[in-house]
C-alpha atoms as a PDB file:
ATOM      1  CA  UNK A   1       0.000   0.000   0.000  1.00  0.00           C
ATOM      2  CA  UNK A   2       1.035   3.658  -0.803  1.00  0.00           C
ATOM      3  CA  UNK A   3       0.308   6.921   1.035  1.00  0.00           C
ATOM      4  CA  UNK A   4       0.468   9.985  -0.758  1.00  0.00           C
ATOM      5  CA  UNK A   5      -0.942  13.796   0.319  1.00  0.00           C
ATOM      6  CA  UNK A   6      -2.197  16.779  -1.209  1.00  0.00           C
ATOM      7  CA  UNK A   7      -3.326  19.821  -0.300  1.00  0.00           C
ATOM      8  CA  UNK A   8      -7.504  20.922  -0.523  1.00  0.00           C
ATOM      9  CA  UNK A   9      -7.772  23.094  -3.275  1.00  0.00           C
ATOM     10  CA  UNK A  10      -4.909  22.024  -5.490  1.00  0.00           C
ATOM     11  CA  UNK A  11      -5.816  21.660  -9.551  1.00  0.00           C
ATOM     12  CA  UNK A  12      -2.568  21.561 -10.974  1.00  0.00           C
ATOM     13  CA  UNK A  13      -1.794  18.002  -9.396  1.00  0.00           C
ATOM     14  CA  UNK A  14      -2.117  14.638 -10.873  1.00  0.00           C
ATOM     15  CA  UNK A  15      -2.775  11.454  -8.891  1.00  0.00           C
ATOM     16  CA  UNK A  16      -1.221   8.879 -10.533  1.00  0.00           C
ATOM     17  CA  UNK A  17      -0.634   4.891  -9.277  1.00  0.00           C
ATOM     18  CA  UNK A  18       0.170   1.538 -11.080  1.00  0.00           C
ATOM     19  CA  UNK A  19      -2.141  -1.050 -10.512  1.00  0.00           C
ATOM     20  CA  UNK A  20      -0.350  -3.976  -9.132  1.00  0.00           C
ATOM     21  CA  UNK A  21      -1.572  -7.245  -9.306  1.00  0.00           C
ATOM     22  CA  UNK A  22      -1.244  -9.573  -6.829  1.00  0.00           C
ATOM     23  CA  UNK A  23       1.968 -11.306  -8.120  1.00  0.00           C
ATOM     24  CA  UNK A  24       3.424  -8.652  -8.063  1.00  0.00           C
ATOM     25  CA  UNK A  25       3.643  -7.656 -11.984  1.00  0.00           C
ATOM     26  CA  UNK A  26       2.082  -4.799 -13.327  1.00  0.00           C
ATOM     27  CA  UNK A  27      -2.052  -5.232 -14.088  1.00  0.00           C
ATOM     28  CA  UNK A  28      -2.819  -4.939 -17.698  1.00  0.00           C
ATOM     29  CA  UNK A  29      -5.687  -2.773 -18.089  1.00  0.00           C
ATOM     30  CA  UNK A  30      -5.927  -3.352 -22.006  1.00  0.00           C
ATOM     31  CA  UNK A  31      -9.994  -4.297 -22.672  1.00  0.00           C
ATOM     32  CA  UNK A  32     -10.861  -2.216 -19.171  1.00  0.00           C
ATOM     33  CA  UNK A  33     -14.049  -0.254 -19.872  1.00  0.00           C
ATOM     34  CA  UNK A  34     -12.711   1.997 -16.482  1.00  0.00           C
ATOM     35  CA  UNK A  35     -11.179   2.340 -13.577  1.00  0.00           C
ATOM     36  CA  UNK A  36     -13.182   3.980 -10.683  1.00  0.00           C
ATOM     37  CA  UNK A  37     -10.910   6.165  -8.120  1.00  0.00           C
ATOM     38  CA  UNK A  38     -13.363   5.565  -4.379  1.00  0.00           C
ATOM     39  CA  UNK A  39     -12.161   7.680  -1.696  1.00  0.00           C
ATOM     40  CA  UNK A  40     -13.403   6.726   1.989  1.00  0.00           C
ATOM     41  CA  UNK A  41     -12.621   9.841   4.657  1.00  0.00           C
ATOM     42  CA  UNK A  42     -11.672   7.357   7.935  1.00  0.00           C
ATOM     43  CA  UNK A  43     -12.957  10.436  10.113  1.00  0.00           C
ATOM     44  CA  UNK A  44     -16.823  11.074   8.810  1.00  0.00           C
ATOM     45  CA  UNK A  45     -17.306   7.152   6.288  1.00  0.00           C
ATOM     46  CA  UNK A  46     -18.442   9.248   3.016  1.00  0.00           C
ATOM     47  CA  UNK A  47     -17.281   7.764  -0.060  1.00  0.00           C
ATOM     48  CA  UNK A  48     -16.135  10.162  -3.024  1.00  0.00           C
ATOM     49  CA  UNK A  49     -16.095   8.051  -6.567  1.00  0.00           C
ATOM     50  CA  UNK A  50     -14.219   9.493  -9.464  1.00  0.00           C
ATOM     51  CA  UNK A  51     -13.668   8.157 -13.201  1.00  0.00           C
ATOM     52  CA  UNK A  52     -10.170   7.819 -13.608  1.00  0.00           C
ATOM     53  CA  UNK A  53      -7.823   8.067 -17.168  1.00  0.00           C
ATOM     54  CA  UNK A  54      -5.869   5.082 -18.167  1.00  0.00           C
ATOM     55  CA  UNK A  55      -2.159   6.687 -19.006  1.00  0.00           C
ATOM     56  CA  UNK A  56      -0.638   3.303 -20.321  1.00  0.00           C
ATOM     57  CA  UNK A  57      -2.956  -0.143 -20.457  1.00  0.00           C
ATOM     58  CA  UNK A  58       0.477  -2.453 -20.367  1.00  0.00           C
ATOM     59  CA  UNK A  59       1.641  -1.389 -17.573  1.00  0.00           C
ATOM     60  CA  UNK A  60      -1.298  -0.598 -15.371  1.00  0.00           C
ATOM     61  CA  UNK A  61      -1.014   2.999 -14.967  1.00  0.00           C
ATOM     62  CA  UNK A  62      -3.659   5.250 -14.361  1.00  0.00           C
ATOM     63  CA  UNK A  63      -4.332   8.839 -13.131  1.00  0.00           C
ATOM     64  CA  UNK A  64      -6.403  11.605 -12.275  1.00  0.00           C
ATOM     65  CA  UNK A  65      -6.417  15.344 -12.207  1.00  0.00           C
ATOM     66  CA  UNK A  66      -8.056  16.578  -9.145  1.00  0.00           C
ATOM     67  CA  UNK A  67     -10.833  19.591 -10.344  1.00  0.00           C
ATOM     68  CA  UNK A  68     -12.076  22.392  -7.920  1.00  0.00           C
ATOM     69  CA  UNK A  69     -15.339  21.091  -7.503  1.00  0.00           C
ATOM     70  CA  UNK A  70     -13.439  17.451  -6.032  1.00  0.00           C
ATOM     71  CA  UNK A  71     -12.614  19.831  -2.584  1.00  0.00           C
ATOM     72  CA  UNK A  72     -16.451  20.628  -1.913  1.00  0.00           C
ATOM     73  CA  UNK A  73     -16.877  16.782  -1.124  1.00  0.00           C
ATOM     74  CA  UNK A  74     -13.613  15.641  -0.555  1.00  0.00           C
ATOM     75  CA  UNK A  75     -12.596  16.452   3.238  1.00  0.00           C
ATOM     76  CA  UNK A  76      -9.616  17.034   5.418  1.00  0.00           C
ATOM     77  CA  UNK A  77      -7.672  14.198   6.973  1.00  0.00           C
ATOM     78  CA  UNK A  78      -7.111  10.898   5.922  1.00  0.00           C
ATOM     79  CA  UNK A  79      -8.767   8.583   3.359  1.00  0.00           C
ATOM     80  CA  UNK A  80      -8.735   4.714   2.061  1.00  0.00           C
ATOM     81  CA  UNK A  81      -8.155   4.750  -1.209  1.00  0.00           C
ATOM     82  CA  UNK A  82      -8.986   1.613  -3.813  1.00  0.00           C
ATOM     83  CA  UNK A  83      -9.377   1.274  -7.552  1.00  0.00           C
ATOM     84  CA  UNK A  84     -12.200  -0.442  -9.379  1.00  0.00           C
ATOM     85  CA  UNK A  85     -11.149  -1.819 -12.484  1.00  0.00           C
ATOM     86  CA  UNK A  86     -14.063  -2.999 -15.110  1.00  0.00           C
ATOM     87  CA  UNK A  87     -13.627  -5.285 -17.608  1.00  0.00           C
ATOM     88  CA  UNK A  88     -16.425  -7.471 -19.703  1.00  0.00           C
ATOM     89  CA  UNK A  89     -15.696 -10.056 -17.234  1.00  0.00           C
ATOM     90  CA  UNK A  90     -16.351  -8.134 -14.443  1.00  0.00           C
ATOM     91  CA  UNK A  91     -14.665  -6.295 -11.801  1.00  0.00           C
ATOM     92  CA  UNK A  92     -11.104  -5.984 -10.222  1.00  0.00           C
ATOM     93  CA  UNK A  93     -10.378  -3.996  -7.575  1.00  0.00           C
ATOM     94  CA  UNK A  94      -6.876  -2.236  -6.279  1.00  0.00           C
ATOM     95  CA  UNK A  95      -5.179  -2.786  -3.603  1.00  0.00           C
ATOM     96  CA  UNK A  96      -6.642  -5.931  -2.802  1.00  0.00           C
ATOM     97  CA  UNK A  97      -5.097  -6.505   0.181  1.00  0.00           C
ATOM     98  CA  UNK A  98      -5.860  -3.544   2.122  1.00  0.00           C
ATOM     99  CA  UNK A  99      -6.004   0.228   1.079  1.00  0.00           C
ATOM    100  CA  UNK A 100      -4.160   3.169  -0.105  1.00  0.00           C
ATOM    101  CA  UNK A 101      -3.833   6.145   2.292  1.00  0.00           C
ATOM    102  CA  UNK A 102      -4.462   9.632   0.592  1.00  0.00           C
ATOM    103  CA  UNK A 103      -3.987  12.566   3.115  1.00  0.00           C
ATOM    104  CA  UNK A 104      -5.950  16.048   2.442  1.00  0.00           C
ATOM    105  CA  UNK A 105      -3.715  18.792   4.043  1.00  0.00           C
ATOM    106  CA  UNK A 106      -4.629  22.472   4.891  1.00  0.00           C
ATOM    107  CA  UNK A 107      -3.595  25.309   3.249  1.00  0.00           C
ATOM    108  CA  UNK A 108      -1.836  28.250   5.147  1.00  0.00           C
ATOM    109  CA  UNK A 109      -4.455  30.814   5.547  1.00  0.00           C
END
């Protein structure tokens, strides 16, 4: 699992992973219909989805730009953070072991 912060209000960022399965190798995302960024705040339980962009299928990389309207829902502190991955099959989801950490830091006022 990774942790990675931010601060509210920040546009200019990209959050970007690779999805790893679990040997240990890349996932290939080629044939994924999406990949689903959920965000889980471990201080109030509300869940924040977001569509995420696939940079390179092969080697499981995927990201997302962070937009001003993300901050009105998406809180302070820390958050689980897990992937969704769909494919005609069905449904993968990353980490599967556990969760990513994203932390949401003030700005100086």
């Amino acid at each position: 699992m990774s942790q990675f912060s931010i601060k509210r209000g920040d546009t200019l960022a990209v959050f970007s992973v690779t999805l790893v399965a679990p040997s240990g190798s890349a996932q290939d995302l080629s044939g994924a219909s999406g990949v689903t960024l959920k965000l889980k705040s471990q201080r109030t339980g509300n869940v924040v989805t977001r569509e995420m962009d696939v940079v390179a299928a092969a080697q499981g990389a995927v990201a997302y730009t962070w937009q001003a309207e993300d901050w009105a829902e998406i809180g302070l502190g820390f958050h689980n953070v897990e992937y969704v991955v769909t494919i005609p099959a069905g449904t993968l989801t990353f980490p599967n072991d556990g969760y990513d950490v994203l932390q949401v830091r003030p700005r100086l006022e």
